[in-house]
N, C-alpha and C. Protein backbone atom coordinates (compact mmCIF):
# COMPACT_ATOMS: atom_id res chain seq x y z
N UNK A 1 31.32 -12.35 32.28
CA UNK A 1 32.62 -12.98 32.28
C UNK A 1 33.68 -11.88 32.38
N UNK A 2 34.56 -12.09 33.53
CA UNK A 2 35.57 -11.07 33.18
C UNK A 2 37.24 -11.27 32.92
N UNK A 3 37.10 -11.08 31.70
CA UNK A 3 38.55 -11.58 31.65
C UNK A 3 39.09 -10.77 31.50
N UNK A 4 40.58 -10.26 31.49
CA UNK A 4 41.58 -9.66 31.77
C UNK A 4 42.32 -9.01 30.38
N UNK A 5 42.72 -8.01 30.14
CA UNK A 5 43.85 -7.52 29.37
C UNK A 5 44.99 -6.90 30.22
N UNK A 6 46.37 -8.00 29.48
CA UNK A 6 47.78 -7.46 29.93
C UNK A 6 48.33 -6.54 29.38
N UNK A 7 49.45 -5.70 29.58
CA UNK A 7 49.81 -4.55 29.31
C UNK A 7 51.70 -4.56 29.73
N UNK A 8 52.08 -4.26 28.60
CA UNK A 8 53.73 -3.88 29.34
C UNK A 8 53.97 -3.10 29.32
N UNK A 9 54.96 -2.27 30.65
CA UNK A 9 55.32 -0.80 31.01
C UNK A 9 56.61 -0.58 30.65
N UNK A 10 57.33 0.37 29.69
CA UNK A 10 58.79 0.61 29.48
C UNK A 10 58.50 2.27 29.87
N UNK A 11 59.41 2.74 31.07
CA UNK A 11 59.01 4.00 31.15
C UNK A 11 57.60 4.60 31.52
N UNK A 12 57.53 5.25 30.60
CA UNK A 12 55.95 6.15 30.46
C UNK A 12 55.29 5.36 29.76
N UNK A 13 55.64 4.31 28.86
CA UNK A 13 55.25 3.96 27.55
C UNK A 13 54.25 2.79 27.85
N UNK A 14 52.99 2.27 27.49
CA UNK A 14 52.52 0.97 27.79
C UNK A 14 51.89 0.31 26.52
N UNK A 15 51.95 -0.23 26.73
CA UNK A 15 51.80 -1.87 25.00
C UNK A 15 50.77 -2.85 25.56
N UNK A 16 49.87 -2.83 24.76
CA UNK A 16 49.36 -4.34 24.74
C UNK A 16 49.90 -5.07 24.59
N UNK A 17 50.11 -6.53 25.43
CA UNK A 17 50.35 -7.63 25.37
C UNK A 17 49.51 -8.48 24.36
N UNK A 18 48.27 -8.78 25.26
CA UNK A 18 47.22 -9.71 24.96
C UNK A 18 45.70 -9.38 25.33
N UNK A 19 44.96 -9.14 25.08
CA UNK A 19 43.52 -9.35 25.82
C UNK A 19 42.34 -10.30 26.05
N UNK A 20 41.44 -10.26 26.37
CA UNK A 20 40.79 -11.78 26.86
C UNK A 20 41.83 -12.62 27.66
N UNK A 21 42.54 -12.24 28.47
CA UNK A 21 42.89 -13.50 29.24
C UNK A 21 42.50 -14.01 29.84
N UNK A 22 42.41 -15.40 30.52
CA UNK A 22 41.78 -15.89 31.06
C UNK A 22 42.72 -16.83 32.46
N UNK A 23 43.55 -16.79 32.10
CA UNK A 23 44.61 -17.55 33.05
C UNK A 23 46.21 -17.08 32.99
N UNK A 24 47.03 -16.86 34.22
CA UNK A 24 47.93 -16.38 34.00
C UNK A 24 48.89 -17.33 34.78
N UNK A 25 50.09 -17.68 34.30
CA UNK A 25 51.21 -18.89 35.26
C UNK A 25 52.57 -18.00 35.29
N UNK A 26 52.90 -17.87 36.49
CA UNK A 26 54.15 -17.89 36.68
C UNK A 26 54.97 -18.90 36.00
N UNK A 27 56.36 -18.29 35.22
CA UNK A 27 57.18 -19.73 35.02
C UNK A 27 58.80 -18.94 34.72
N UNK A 28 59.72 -18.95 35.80
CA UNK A 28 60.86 -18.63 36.06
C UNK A 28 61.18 -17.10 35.92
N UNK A 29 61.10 -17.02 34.56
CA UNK A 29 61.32 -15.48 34.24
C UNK A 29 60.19 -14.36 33.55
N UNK A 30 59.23 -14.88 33.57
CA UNK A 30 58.09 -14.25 33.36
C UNK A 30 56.41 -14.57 33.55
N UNK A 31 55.98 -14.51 32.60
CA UNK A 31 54.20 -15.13 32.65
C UNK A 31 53.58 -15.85 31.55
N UNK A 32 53.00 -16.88 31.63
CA UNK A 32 52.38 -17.65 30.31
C UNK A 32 51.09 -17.22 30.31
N UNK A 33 50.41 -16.38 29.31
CA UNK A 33 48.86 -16.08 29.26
C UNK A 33 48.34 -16.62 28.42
N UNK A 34 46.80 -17.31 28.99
CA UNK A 34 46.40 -18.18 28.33
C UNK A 34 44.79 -17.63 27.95
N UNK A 35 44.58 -17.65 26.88
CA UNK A 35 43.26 -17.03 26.40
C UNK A 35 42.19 -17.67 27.00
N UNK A 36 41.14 -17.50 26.61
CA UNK A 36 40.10 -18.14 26.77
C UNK A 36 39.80 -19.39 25.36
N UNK A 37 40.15 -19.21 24.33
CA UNK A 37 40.22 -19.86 23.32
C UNK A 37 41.13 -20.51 23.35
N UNK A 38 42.20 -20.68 24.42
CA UNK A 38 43.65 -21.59 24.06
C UNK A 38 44.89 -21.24 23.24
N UNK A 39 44.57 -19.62 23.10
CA UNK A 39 45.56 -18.84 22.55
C UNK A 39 46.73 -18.97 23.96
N UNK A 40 47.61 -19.03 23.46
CA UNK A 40 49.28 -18.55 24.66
C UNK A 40 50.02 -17.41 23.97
N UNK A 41 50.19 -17.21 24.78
CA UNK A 41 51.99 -16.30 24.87
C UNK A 41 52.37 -16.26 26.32
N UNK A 42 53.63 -16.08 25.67
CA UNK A 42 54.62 -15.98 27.33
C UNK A 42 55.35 -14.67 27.03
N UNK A 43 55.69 -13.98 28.28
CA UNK A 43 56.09 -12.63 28.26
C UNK A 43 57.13 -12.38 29.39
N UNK A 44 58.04 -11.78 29.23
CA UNK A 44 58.93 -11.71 30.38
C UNK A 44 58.81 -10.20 31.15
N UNK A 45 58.89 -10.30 32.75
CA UNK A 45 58.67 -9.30 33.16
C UNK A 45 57.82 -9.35 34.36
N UNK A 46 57.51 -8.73 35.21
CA UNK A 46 57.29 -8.93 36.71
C UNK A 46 56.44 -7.66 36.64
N UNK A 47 55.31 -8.44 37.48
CA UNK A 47 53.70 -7.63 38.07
C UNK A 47 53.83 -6.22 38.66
N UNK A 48 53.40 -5.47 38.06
CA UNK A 48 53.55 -4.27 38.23
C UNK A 48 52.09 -3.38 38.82
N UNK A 49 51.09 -3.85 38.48
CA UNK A 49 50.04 -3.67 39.00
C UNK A 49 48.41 -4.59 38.23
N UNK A 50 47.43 -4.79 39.05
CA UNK A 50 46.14 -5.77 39.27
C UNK A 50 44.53 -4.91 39.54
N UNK A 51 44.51 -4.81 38.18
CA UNK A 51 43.09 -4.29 38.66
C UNK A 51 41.69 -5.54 38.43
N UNK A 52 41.12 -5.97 38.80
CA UNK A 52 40.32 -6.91 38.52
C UNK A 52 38.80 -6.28 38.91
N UNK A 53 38.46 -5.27 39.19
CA UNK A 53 37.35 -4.63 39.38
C UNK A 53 37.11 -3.92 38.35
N UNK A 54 37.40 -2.09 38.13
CA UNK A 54 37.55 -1.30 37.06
C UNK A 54 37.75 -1.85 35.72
N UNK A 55 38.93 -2.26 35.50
CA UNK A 55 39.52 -2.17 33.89
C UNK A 55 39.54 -3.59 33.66
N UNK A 56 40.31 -4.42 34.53
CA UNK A 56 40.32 -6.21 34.65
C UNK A 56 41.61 -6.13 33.52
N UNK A 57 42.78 -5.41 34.38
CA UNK A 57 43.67 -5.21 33.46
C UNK A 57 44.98 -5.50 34.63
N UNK A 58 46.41 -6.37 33.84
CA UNK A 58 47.84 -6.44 34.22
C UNK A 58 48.72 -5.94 33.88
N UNK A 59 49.35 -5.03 34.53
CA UNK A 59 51.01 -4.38 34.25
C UNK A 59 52.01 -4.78 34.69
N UNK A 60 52.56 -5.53 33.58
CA UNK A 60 53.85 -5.69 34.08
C UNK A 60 54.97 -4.83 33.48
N UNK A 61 55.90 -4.65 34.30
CA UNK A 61 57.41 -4.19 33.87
C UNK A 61 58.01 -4.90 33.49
N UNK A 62 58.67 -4.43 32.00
CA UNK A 62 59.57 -4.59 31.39
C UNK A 62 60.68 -4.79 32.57
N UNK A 63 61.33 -6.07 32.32
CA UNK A 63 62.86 -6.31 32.96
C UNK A 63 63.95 -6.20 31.64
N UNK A 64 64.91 -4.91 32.51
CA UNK A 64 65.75 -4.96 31.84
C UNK A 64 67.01 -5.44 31.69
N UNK A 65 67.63 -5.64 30.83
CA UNK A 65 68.72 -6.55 30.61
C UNK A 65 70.34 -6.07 30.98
């Protein structure tokens, strides 16, 4: 099974979001991630990079205000 860990980029700096994801939705100003267990969060910020081979990992950038 490969599910996904997200990641947010400020700078140099990167943060876990979430891991185990399993589904990701666009919705206006950011992304709703949805676990595999039915865990959510929503996160604001735009795709920054997609690895789904190697790491099975998402970067997004921090949008700033």
């Amino acid at each position: 099974m490969c599910l996904s860990t997200v990641y947010i980029q400020s700078g140099d700096q990167r943060t876990k979001v979430m891991q185990d994801v399993a589904q990701m939705e666009y919705d206006q100003e950011g992304y709703l991630l949805m676990g595999l267990l039915g865990d959510q969060k929503f996160v604001k910020g735009t795709i920054k990079s997609v690895d789904f081979v190697d790491d099975h990992t998402v970067v997004l950038g921090k949008e700033e205000d």
